[in-house]
Protein backbone atom coordinates (compact mmCIF):
# COMPACT_ATOMS: atom_id res chain seq x y z
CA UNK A 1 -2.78 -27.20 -16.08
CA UNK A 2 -2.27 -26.61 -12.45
CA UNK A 3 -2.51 -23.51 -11.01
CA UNK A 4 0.98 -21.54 -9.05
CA UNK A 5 0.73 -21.02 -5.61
CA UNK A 6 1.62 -17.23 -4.33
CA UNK A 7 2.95 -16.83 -1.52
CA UNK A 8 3.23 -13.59 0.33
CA UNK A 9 5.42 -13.31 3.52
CA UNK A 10 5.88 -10.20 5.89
CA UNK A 11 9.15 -9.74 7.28
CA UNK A 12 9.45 -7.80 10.74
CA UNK A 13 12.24 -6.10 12.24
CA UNK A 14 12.85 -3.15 10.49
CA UNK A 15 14.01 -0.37 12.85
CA UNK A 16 12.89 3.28 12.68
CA UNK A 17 13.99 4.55 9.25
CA UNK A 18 15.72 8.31 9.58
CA UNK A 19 16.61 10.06 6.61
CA UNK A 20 20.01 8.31 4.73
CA UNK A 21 19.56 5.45 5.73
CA UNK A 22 20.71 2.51 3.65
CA UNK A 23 17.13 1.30 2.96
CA UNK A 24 18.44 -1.69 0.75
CA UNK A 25 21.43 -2.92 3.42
CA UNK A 26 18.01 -2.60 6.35
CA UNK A 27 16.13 -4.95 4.27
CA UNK A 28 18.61 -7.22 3.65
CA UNK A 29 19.49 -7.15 7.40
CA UNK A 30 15.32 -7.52 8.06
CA UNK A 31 15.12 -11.16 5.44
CA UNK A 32 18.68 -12.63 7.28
CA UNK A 33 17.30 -11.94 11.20
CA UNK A 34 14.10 -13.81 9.66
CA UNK A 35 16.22 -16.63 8.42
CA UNK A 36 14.02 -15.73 5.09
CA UNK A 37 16.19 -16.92 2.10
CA UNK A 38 15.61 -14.79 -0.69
CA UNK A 39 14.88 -16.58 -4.55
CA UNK A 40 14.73 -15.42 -7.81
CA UNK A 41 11.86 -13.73 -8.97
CA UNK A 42 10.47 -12.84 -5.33
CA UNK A 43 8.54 -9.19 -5.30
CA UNK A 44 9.72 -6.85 -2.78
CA UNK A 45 7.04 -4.94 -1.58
CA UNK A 46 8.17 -1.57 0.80
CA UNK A 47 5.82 0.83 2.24
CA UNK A 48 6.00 4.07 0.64
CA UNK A 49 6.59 5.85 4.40
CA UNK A 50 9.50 3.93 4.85
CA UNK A 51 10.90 4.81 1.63
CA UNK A 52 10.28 8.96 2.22
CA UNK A 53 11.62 8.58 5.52
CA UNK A 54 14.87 7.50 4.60
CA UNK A 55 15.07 10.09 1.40
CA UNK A 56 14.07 12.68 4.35
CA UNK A 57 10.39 13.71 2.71
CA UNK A 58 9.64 14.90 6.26
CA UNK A 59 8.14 18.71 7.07
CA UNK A 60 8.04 20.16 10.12
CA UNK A 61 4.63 21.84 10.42
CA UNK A 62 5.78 24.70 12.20
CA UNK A 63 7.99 26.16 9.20
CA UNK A 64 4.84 26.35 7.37
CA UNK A 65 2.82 29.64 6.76
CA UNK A 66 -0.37 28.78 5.83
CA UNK A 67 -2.21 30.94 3.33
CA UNK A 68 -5.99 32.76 3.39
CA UNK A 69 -7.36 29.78 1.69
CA UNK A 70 -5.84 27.24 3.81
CA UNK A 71 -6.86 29.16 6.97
CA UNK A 72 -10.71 29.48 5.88
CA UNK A 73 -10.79 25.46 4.61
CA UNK A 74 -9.32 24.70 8.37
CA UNK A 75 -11.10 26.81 10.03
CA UNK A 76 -14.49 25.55 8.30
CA UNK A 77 -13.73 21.61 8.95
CA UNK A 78 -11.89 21.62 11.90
CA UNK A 79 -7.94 20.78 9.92
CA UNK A 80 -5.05 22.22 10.59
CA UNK A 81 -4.27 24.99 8.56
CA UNK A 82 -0.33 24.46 8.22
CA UNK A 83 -1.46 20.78 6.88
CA UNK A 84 -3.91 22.01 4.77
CA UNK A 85 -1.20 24.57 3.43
CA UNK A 86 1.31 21.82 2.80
CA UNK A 87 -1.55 19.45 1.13
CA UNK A 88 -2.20 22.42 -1.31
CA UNK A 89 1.36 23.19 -2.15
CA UNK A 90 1.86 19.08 -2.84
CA UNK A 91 -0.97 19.49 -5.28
CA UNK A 92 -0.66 20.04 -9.14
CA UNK A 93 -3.98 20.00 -9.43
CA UNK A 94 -7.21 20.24 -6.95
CA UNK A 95 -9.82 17.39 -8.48
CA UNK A 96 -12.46 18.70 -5.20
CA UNK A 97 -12.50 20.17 -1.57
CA UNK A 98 -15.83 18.90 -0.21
CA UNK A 99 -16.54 18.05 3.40
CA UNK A 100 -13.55 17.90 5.12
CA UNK A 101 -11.78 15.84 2.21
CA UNK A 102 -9.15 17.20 -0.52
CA UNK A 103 -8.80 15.36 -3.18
CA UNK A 104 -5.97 16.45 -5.42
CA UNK A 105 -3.71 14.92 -8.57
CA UNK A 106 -0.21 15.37 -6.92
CA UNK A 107 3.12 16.01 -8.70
CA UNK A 108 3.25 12.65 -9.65
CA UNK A 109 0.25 12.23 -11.45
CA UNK A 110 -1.21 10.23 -8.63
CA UNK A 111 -4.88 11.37 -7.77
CA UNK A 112 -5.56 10.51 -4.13
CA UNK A 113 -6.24 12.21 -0.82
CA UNK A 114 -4.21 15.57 0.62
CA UNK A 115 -1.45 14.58 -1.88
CA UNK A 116 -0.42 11.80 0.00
CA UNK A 117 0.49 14.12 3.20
CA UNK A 118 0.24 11.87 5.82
CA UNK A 119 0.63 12.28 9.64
CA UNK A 120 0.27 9.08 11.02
CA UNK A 121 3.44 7.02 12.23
CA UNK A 122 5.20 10.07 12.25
CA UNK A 123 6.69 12.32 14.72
CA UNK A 124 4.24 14.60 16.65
CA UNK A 125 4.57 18.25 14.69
CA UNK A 126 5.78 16.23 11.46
CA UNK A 127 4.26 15.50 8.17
CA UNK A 128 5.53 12.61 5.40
CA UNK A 129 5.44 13.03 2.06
CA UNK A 130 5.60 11.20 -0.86
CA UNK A 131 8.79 10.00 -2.46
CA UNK A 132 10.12 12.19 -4.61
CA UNK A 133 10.59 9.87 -7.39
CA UNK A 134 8.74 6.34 -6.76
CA UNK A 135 10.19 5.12 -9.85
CA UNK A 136 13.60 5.68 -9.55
CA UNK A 137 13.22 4.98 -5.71
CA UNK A 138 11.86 1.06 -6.78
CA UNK A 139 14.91 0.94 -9.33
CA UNK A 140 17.47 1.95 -6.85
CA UNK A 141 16.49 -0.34 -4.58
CA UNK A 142 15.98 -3.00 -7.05
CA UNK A 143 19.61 -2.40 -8.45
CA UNK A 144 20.96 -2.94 -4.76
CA UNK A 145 19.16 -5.88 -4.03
CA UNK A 146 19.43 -7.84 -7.48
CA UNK A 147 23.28 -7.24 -7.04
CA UNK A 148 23.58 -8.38 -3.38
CA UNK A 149 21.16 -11.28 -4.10
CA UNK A 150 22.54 -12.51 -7.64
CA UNK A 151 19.44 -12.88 -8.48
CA UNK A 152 16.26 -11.37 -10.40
CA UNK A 153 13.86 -9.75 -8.47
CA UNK A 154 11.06 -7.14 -8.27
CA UNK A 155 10.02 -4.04 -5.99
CA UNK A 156 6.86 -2.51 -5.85
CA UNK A 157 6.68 0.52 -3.67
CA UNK A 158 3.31 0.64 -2.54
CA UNK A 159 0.66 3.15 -0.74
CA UNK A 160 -2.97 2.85 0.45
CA UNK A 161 -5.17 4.60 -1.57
CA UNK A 162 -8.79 5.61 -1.30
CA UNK A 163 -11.39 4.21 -4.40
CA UNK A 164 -13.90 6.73 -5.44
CA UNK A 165 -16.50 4.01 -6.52
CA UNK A 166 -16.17 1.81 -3.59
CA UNK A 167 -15.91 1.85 0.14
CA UNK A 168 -12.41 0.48 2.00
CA UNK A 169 -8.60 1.09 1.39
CA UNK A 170 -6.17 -1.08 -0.74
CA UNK A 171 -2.61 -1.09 -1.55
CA UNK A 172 -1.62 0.29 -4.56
CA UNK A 173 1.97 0.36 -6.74
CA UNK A 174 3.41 3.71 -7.00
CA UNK A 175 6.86 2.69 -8.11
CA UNK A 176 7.66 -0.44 -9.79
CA UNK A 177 11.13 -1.76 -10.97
CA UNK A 178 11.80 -4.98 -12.00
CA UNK A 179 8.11 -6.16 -13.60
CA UNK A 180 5.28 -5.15 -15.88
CA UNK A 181 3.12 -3.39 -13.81
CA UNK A 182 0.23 -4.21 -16.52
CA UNK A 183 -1.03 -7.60 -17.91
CA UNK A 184 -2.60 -6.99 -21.27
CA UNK A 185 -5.38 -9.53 -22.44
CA UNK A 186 -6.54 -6.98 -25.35
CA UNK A 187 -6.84 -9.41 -28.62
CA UNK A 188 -6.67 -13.02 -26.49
CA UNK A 189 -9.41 -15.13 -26.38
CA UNK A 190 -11.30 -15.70 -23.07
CA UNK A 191 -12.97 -19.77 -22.34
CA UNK A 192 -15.68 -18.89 -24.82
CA UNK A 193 -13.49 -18.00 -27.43
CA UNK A 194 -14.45 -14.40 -27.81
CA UNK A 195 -11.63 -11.70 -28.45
CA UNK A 196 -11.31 -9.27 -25.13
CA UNK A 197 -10.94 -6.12 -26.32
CA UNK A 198 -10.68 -4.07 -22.71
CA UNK A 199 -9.10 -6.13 -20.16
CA UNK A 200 -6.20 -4.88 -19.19
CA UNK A 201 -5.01 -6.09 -15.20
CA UNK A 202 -3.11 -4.10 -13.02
CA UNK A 203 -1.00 -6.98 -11.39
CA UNK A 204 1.26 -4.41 -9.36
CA UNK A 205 -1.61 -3.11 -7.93
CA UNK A 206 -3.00 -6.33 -6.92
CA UNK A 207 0.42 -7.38 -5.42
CA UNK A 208 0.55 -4.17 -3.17
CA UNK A 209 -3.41 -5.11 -1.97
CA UNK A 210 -2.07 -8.61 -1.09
CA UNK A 211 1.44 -7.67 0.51
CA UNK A 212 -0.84 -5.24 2.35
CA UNK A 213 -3.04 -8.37 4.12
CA UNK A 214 0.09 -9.32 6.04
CA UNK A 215 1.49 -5.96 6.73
CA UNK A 216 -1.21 -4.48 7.75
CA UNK A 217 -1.50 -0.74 8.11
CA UNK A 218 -0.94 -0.64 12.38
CA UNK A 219 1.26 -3.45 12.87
CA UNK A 220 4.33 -1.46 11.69
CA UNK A 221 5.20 -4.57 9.38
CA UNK A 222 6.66 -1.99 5.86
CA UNK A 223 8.03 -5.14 4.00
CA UNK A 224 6.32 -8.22 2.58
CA UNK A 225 8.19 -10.93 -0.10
CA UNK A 226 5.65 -12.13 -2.87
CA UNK A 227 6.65 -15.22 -4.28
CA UNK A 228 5.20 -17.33 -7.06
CA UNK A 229 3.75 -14.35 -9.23
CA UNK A 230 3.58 -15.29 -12.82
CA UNK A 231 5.08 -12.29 -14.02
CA UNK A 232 6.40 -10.64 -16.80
CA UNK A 233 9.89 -9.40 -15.37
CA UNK A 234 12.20 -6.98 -16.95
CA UNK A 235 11.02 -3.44 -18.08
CA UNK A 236 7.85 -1.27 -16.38
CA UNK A 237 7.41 1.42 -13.82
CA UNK A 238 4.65 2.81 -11.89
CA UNK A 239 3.89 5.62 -14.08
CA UNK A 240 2.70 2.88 -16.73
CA UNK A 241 -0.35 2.48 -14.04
CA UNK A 242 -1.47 6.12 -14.44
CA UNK A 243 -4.10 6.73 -16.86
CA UNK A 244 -3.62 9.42 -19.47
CA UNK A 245 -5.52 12.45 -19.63
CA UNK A 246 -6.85 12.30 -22.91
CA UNK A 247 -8.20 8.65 -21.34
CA UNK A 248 -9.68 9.80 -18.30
CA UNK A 249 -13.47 10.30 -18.23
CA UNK A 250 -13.50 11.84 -15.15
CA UNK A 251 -11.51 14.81 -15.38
């Protein structure tokens, strides 16, 4: 049996997103100035900054007060202490503050780097935080876009994400609508014919990594079309991705 072809395409020309915009009607704008014509099944994936700009997840850093703790940890690595305040008050959980680096489990459940604060491609004085809701952020954009397109689709909204076992940066799904984020081998056979018992892929995850190859993190390219995913479409979110605690040998 041959093997499908993906296809990943990166379509330019968003503008600046400020909060309300109409992030669905700006990528629908982006795909028509590209002459890109959209099909069923395609996999939107969206940048997870462009997606808390427009719900407004930005902080100014001077209405922060940072407290004792965040003043000593800045003080001791060089940070700024209002960041280091806002990175603590995004956190639901610190997993370790060791040279320089926070790593903390945020609201969400996601554990990553200061919370997902971020500074960069934002306004000088300005932080951007997550979405509040990637989930229901992926769904309401999925809902706008499978209506205007008359068509089934996917969205993945995706972030870069440090690995603790490996060097380098990858994409990775925080909201999903529109597709199984997981694709569950547990009980199939593999070419020998013995049963796998642990293989479980995270194909959202893998389709943020490969949007992220054409958007690439400085060439302010937020949006990339995946096409020719063999996918299970319909039901999943991004919280399917995060591992429960009683699962988690690390914590």
């Amino acid at each position: 049996m041959a093997l499908a072809a993906i296809q990943v395409f990166p379509l330019s020309g968003l503008p600046e997103i400020k909060p309300g915009d109409d992030l669905a009607r700006l990528i629908v704008e982006a795909a028509q100035n590209a002459d890109f014509v959209v099909a069923a099944q395609d996999v939107f994936v969206v940048a997870q900054k462009v997606v808390s700009k427009a719900e407004g997840r930005i902080v100014k850093l001077d209405t922060i007060s940072p407290s004792e703790r965040a003043v000593q940890w800045a003080r001791e690595w060089g940070k700024d202490p209002r960041l280091v305040e806002l990175v603590l008050k995004e956190s639901k959980r610190i997993v370790r503050m060791a040279q320089g680096v926070i790593i903390s489990e945020t609201k969400h459940g996601f554990v990553c780097a200061n919370a997902g604060v971020d500074v960069s491609n934002a306004e000088v004085g300005t932080a951007i935080l997550l979405p509040a809701d990637p989930d229901r952020a992926a769904r309401a954009l999925l809902d706008r876009l499978e209506k205007i397109y008359s068509a089934p689709l996917g969205v993945i909204i995706a972030d870069t994400f440090g690995r603790p076992w490996r060097e380098g940066l990858v994409n990775v799904a925080l909201g999903v609508a529109g597709l199984a984020p997981l694709r569950d081998y547990r009980g199939k056979t593999d070419a020998g014919g013995k049963t796998l018992q642990a293989t479980v892929i995270a194909v959202a995850d893998e389709l943020a990594s490969a949007a992220e190859l054409v958007m690439g993190k400085a060439d302010g390219i937020p949006l990339a079309v995946i096409r020719g995913a063999q996918l299970a479409f319909g039901s999943g979110v991004g919280r399917d991705l995060i591992r429960p605690a009683e699962k988690d040998l690390f914590r």
